[in-house]
N, C-alpha and C. Protein backbone atom coordinates (compact mmCIF):
# COMPACT_ATOMS: atom_id res chain seq x y z
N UNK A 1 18.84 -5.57 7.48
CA UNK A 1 17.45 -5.64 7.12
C UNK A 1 17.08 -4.43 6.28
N UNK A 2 16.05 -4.37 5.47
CA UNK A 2 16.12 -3.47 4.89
C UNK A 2 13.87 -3.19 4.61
N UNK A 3 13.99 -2.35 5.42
CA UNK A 3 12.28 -2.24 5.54
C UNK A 3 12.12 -1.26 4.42
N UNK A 4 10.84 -1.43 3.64
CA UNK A 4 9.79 -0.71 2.78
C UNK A 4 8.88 -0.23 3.68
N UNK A 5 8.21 0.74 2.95
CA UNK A 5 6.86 1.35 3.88
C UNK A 5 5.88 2.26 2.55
N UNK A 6 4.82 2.21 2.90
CA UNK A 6 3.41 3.15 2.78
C UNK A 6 2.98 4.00 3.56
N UNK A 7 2.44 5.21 3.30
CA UNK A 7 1.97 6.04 4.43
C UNK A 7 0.79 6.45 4.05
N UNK A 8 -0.48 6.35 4.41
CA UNK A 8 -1.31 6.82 3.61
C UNK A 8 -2.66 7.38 4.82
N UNK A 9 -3.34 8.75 4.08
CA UNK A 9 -4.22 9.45 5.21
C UNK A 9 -5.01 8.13 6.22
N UNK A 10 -5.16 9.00 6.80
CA UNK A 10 -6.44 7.84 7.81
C UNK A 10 -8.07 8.00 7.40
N UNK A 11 -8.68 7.77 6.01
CA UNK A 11 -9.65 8.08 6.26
C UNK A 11 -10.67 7.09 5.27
N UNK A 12 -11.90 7.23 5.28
CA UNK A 12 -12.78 6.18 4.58
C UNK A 12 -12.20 5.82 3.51
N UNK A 13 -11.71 6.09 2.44
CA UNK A 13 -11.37 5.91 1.30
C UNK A 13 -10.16 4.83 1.24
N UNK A 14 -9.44 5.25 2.43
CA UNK A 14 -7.83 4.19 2.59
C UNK A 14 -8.29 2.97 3.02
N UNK A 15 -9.25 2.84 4.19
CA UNK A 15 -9.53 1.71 5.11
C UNK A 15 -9.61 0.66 3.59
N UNK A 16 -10.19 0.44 2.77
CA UNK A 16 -10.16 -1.00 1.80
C UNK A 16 -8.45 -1.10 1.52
N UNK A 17 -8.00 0.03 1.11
CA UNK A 17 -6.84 0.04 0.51
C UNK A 17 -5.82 -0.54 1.23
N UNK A 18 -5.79 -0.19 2.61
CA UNK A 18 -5.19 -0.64 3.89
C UNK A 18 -5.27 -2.15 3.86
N UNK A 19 -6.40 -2.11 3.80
CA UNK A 19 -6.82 -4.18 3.94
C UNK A 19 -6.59 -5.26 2.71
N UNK A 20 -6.78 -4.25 1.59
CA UNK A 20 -6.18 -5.04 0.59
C UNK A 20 -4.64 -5.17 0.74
N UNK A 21 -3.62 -4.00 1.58
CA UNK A 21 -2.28 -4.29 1.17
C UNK A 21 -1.63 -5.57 2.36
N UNK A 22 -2.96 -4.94 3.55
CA UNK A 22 -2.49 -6.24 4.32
C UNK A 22 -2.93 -7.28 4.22
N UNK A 23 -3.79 -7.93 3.24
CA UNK A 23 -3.88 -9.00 2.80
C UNK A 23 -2.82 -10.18 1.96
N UNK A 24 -2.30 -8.90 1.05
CA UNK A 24 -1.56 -9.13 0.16
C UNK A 24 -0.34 -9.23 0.72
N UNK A 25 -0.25 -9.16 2.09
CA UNK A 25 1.52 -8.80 2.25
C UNK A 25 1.51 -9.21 4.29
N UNK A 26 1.05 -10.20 4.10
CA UNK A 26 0.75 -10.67 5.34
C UNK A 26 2.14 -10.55 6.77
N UNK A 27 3.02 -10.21 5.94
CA UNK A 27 4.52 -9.96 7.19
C UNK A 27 4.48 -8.15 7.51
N UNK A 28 3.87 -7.68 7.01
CA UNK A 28 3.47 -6.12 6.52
C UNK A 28 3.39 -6.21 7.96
N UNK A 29 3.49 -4.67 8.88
CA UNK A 29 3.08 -4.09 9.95
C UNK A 29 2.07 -3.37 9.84
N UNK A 30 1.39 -2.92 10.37
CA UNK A 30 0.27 -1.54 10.42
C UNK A 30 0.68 -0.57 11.62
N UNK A 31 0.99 0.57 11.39
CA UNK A 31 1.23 1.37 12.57
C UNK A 31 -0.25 2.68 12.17
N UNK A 32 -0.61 2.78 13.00
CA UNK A 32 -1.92 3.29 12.89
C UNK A 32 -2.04 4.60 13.95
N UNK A 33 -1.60 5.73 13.10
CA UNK A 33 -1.47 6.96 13.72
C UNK A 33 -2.92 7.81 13.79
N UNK A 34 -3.02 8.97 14.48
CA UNK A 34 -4.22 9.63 14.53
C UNK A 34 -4.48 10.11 12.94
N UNK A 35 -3.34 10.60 12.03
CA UNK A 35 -3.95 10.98 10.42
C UNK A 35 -3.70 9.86 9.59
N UNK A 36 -2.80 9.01 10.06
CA UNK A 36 -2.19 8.47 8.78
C UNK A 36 -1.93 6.86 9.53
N UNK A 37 -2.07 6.47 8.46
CA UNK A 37 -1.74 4.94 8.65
C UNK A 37 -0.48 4.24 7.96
N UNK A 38 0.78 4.18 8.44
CA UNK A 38 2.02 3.82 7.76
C UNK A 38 1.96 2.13 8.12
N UNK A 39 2.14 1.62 6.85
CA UNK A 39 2.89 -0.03 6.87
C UNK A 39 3.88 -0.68 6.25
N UNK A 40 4.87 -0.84 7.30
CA UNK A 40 5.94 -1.43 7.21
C UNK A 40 6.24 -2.39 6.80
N UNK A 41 6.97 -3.35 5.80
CA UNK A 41 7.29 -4.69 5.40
C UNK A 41 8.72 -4.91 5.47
N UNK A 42 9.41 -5.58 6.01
CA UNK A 42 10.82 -6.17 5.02
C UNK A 42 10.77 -6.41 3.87
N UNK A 43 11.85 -6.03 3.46
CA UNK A 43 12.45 -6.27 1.88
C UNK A 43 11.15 -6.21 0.42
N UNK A 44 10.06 -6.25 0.95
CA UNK A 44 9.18 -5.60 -0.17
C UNK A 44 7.93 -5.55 0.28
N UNK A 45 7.19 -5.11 -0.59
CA UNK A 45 5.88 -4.52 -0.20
C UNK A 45 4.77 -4.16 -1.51
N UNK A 46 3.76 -5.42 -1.98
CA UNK A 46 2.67 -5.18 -3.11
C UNK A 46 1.52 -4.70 -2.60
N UNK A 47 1.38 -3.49 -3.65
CA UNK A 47 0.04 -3.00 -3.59
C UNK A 47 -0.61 -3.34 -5.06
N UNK A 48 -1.80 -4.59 -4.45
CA UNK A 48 -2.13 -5.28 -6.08
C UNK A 48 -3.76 -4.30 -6.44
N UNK A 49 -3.95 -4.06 -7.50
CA UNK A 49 -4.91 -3.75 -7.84
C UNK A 49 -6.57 -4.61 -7.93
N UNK A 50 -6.91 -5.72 -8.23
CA UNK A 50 -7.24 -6.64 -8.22
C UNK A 50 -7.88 -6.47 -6.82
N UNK A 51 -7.21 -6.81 -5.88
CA UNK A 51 -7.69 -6.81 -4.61
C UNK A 51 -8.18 -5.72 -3.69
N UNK A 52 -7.02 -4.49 -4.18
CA UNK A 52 -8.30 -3.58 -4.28
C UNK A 52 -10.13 -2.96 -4.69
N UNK A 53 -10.26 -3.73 -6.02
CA UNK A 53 -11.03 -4.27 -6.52
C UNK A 53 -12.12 -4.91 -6.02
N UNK A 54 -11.67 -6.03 -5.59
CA UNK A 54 -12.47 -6.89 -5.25
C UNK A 54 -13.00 -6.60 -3.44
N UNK A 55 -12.58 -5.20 -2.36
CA UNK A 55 -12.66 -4.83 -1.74
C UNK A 55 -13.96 -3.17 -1.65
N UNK A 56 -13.39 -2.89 -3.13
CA UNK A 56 -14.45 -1.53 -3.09
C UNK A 56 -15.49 -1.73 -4.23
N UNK A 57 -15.34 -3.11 -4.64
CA UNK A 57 -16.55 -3.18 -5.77
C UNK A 57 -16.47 -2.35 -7.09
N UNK A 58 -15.45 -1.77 -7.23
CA UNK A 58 -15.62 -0.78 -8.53
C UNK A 58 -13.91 -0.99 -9.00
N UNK A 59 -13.94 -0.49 -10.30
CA UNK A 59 -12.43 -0.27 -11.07
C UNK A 59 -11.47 0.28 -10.43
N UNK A 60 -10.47 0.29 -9.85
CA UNK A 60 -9.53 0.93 -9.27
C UNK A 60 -8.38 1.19 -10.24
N UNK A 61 -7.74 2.50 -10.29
CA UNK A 61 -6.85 2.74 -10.83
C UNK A 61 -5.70 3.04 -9.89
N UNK A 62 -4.28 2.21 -9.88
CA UNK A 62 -3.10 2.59 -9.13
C UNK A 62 -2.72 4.14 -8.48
N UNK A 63 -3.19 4.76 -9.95
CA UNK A 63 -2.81 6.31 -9.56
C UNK A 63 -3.40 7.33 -8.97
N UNK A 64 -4.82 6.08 -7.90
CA UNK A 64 -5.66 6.98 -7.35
C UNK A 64 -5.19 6.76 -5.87
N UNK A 65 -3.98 6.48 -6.15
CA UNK A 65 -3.25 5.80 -4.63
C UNK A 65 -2.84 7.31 -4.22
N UNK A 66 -2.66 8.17 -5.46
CA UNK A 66 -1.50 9.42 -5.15
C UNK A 66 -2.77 10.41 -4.18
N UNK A 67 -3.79 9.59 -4.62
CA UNK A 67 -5.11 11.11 -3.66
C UNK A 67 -4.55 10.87 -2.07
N UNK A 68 -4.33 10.05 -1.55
CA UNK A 68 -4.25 9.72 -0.12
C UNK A 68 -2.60 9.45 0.29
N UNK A 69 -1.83 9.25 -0.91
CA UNK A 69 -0.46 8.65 -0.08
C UNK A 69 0.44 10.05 0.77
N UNK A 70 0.97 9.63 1.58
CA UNK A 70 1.22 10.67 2.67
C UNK A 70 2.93 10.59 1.77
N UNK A 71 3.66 9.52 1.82
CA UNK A 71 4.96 9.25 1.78
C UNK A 71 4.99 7.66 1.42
N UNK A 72 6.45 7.13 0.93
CA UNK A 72 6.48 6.04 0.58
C UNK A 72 8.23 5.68 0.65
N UNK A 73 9.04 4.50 1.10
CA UNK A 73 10.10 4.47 0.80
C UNK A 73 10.86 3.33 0.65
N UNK A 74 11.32 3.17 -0.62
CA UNK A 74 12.27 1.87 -1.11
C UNK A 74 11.47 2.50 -2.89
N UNK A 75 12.73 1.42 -3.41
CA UNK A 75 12.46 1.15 -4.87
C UNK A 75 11.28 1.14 -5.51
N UNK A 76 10.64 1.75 -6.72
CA UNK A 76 8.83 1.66 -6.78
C UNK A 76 8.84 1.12 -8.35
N UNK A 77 8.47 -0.34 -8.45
CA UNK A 77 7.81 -0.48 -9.65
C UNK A 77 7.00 -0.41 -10.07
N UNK A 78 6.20 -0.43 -10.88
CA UNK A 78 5.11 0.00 -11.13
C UNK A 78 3.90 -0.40 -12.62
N UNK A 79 3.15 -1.21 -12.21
CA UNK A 79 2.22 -1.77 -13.84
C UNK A 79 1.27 -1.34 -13.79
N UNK A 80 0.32 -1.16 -14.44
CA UNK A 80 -1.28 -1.02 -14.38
C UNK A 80 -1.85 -2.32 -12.95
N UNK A 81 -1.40 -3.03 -12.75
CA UNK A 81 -1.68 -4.23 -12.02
C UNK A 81 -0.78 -3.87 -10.36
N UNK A 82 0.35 -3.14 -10.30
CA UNK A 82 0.74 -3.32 -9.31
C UNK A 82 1.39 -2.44 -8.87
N UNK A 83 1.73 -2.14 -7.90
CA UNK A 83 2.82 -1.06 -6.98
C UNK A 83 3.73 -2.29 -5.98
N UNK A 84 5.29 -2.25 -6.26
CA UNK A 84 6.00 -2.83 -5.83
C UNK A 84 6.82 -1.77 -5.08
N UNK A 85 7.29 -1.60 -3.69
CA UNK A 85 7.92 -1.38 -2.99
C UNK A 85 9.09 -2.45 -2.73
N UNK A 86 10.80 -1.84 -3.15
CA UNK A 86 11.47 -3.14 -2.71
C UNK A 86 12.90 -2.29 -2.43
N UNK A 87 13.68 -2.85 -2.30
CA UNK A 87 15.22 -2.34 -1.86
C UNK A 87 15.98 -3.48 -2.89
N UNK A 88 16.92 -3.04 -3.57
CA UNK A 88 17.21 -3.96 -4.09
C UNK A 88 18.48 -4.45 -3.05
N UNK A 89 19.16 -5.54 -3.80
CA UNK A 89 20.23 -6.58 -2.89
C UNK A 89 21.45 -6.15 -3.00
């Protein structure tokens, strides 16, 4: 098996971000620590912009992911549209 993950602070700003990735990625775990909130997926893991979006009402830019991300691990692609977490085969 080969798990991806996100780690990101625990605080107002993440909570949409959190819900958009578990929307988007419905096999995703949430482990929900006192600072930080890490979520786990098998074999990949999207963080879509869009749905971020459509969660905080305003423009979101991917690279405002870097204000809050704690850690991250597997393969990272990356568009204006998306953050892919994956392991390849």
């Amino acid at each position: 098996m080969s798990t991806v993950f996100i780690a990101l602070q625990a605080n107002e700003d993440t909570r949409p971000i959190i819900e958009a990735i578990t929307a988007d990625n419905p096999h995703a775990v949430v482990n929900q620590q006192p600072a930080m909130v890490k979520i786990d997926a098998e074999h990949s893991l999207v963080v879509r912009r869009q749905t971020i979006e459509e969660l905080i009402g305003r423009d979101f830019d991917l690279q405002e992911l870097q204000i809050n991300l704690i850690t991250l691990s597997g393969h990272v692609d990356e568009t204006d549209d998306e953050l892919t977490l994956h392991w390849n085969a």
